[in-house]
N, C-alpha and C. Protein backbone atom coordinates (compact mmCIF):
# COMPACT_ATOMS: atom_id res chain seq x y z
N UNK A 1 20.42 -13.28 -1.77
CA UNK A 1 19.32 -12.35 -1.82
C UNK A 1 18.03 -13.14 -2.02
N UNK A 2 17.02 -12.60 -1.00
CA UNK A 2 15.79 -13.50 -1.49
C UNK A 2 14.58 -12.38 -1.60
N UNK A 3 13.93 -12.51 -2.17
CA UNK A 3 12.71 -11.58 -2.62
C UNK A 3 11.35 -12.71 -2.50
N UNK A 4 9.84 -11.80 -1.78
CA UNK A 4 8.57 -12.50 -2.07
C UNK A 4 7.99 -10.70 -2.81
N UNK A 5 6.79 -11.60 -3.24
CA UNK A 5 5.67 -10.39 -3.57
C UNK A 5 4.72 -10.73 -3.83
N UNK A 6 3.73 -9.48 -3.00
CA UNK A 6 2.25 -10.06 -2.69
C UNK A 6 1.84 -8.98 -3.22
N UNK A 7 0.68 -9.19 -4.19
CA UNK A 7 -0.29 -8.19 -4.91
C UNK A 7 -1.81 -8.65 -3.97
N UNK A 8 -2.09 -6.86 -3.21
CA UNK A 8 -2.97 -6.86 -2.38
C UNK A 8 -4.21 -6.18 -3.04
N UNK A 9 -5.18 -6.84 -3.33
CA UNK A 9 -6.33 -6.14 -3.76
C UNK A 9 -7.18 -5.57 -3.09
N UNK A 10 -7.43 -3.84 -3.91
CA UNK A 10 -7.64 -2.80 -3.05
C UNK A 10 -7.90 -1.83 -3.86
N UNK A 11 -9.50 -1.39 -3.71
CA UNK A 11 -9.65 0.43 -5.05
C UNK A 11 -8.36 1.77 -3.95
N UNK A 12 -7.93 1.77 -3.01
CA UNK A 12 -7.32 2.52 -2.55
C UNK A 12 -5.50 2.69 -2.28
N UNK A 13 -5.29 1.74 -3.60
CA UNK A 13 -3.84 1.34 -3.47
C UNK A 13 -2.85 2.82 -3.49
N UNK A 14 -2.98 3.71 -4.23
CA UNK A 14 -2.11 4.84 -3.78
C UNK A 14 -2.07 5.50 -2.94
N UNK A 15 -3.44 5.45 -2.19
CA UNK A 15 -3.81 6.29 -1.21
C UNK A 15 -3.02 5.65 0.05
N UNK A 16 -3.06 4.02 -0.08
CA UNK A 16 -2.10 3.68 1.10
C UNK A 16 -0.79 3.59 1.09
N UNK A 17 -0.07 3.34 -0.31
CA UNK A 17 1.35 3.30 -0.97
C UNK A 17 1.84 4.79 -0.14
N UNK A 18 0.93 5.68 -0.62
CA UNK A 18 1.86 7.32 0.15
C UNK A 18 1.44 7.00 1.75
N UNK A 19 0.49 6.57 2.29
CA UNK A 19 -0.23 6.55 4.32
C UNK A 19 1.56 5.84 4.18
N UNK A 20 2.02 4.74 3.91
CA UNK A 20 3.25 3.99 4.22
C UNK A 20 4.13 4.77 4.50
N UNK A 21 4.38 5.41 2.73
CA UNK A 21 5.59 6.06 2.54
C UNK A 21 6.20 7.15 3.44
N UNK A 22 4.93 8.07 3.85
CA UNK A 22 5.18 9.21 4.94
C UNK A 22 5.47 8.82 6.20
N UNK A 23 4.59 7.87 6.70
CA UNK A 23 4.62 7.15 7.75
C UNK A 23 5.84 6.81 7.94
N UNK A 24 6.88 6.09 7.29
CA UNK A 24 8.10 5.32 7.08
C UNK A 24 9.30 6.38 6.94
N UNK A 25 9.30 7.62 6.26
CA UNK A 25 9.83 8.18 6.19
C UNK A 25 10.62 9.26 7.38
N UNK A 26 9.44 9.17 8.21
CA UNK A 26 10.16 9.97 9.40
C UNK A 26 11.53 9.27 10.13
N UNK A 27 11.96 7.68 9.60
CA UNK A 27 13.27 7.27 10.10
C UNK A 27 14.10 6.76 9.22
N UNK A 28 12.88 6.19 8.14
CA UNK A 28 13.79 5.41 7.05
C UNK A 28 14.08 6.02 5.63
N UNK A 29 15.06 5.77 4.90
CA UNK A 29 14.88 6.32 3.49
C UNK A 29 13.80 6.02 2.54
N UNK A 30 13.26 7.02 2.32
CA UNK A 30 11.56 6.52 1.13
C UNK A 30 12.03 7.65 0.12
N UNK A 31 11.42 6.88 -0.91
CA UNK A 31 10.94 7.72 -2.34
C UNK A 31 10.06 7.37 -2.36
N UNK A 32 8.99 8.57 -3.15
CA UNK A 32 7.47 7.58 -3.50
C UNK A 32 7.03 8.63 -4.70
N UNK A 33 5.79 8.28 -5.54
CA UNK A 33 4.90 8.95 -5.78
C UNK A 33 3.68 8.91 -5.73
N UNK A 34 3.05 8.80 -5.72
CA UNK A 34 1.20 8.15 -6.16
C UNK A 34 0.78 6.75 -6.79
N UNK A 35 2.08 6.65 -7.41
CA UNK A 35 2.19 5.42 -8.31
C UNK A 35 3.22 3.89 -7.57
N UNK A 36 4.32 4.96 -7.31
CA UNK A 36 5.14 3.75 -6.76
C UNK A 36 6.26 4.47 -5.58
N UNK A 37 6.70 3.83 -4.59
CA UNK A 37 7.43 3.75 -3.43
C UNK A 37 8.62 3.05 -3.41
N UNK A 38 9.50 3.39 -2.75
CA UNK A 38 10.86 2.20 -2.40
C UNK A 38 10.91 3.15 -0.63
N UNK A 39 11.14 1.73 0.02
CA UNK A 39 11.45 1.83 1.58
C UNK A 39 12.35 1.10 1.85
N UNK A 40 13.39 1.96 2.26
CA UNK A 40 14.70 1.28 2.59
C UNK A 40 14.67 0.88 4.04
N UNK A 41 14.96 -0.03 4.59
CA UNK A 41 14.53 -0.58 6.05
C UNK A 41 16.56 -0.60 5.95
N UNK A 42 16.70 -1.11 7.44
CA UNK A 42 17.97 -1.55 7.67
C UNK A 42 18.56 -3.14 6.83
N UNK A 43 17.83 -3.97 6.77
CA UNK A 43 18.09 -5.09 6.12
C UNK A 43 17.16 -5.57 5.16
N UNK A 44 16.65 -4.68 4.41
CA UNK A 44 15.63 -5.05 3.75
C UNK A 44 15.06 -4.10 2.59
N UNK A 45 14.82 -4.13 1.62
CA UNK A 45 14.01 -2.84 0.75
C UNK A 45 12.49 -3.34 0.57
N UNK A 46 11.62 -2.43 0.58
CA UNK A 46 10.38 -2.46 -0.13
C UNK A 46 10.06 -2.00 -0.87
N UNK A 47 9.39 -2.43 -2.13
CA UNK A 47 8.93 -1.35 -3.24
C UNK A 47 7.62 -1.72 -3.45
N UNK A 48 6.73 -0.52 -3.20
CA UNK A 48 5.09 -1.07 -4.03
C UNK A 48 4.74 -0.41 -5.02
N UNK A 49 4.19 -0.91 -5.89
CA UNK A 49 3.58 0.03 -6.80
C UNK A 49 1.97 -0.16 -6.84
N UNK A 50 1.35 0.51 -6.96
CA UNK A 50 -0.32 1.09 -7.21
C UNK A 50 -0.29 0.83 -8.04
N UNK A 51 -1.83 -0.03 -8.66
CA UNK A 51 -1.89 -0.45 -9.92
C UNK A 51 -3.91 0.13 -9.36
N UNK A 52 -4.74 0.24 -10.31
CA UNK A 52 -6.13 0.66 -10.18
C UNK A 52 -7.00 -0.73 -9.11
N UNK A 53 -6.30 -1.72 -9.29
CA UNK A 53 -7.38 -2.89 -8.14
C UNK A 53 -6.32 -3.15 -7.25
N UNK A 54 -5.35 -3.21 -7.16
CA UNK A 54 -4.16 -3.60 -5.86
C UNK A 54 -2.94 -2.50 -5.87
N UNK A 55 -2.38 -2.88 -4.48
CA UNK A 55 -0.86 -2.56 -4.41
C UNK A 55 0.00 -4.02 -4.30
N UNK A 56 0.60 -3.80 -5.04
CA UNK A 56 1.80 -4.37 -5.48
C UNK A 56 3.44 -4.70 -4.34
N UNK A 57 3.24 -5.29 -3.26
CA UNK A 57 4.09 -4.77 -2.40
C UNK A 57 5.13 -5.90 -2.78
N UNK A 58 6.87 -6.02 -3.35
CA UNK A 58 7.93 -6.59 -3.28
C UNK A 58 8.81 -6.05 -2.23
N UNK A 59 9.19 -7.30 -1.68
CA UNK A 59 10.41 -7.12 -0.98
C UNK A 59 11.38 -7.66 -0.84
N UNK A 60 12.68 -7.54 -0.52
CA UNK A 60 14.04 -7.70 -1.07
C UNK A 60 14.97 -8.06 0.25
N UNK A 61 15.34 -9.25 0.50
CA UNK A 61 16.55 -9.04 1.82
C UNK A 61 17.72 -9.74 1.82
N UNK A 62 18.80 -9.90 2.58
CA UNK A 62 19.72 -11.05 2.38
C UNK A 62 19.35 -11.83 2.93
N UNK A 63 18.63 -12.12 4.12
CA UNK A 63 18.51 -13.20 4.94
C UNK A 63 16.53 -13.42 4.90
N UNK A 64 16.34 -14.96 4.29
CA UNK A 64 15.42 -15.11 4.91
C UNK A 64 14.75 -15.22 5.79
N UNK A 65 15.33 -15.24 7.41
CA UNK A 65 14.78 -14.66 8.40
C UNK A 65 13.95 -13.38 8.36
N UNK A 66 14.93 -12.08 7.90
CA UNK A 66 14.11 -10.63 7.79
C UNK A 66 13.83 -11.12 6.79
N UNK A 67 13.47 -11.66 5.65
CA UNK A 67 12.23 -11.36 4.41
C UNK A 67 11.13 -11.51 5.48
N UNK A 68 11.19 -12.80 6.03
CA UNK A 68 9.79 -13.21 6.96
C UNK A 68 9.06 -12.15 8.07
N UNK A 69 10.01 -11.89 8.09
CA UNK A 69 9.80 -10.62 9.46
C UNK A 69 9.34 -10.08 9.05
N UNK A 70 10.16 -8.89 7.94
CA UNK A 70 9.17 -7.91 7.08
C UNK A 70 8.19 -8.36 6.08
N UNK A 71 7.79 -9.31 5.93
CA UNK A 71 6.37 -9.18 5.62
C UNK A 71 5.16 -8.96 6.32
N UNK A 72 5.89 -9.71 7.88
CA UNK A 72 4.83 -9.04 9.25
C UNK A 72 4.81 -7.52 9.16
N UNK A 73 6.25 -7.23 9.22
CA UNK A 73 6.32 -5.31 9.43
C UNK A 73 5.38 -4.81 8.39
N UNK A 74 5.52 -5.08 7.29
CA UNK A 74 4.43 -4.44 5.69
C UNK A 74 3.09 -4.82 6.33
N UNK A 75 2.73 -6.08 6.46
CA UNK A 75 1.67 -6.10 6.28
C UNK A 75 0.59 -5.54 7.61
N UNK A 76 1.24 -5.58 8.43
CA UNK A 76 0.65 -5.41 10.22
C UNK A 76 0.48 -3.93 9.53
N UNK A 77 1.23 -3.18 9.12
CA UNK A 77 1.03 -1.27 8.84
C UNK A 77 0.30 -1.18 7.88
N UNK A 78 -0.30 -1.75 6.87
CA UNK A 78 -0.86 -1.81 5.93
C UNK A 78 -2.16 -2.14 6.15
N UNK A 79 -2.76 -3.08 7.23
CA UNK A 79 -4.08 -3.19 7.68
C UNK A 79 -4.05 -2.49 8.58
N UNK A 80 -2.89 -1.42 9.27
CA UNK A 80 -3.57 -0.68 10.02
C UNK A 80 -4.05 1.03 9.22
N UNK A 81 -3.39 0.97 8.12
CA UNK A 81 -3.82 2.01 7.41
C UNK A 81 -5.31 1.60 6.66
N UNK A 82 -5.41 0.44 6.49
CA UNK A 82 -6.60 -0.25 5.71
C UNK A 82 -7.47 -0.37 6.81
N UNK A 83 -7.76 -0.08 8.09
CA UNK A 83 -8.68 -0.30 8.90
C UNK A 83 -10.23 -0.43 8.51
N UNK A 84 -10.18 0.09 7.51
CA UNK A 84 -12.17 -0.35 7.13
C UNK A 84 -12.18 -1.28 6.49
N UNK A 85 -10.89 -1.38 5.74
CA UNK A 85 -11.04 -3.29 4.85
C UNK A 85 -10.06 -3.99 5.20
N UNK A 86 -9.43 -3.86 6.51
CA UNK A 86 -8.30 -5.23 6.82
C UNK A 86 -9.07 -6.00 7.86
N UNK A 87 -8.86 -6.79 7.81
CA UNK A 87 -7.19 -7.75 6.77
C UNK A 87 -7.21 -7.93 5.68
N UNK A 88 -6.42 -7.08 4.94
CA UNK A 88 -6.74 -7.49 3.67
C UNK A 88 -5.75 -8.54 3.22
N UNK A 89 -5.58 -9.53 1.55
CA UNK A 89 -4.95 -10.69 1.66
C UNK A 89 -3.66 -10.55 0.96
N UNK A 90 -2.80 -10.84 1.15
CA UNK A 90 -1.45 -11.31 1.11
C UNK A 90 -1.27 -12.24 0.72
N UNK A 91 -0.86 -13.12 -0.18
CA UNK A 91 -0.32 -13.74 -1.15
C UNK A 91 0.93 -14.03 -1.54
N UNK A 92 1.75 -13.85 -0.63
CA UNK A 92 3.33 -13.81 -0.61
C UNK A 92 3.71 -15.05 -1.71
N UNK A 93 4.45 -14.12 -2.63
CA UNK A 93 4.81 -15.52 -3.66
C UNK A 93 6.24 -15.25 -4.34
């Protein structure tokens, strides 16, 4: 199992945590609230949580191939929901 996580700074972190969650949900398994999310992908989980200056995005896979991948998948949907402030930065750690 390998896990990264990038804390993205942002005054609009819940507002995009739920743009994801709904978004994602029409195929994949999501929970969310305002606060925090889990997105179940096929080989992979995401969880972000909203904090007042960032979202918090971890993710979880067996293979480091898909960790790498899905950090493209998170982050490519995430500046497209962020369109007035993306790119925003990523920090994968």
């Amino acid at each position: 199992m390998v896990e990264t996580t990038a804390r993205v700074v942002t005054a609009h972190a819940s507002r995009y945590l739920q743009q994801l969650c709904k978004h994602w949900a029409h195929k994949l398994d999501v929970t969310f609230t305002p606060e925090e999310g889990t997105v179940t992908f096929a080989e992979a989980v995401a969880v972000m949580r909203a904090e007042p200056e960032a979202l918090v995005v971890t993710i979880t896979a067996e293979d480091p191939s898909v960790l790498e991948q899905m950090k493209g998948v998170v982050a490519s949907h995430l500046d497209r929901f962020a369109f007035k402030e993306a790119p925003l930065g990523f920090d994968w750690s």
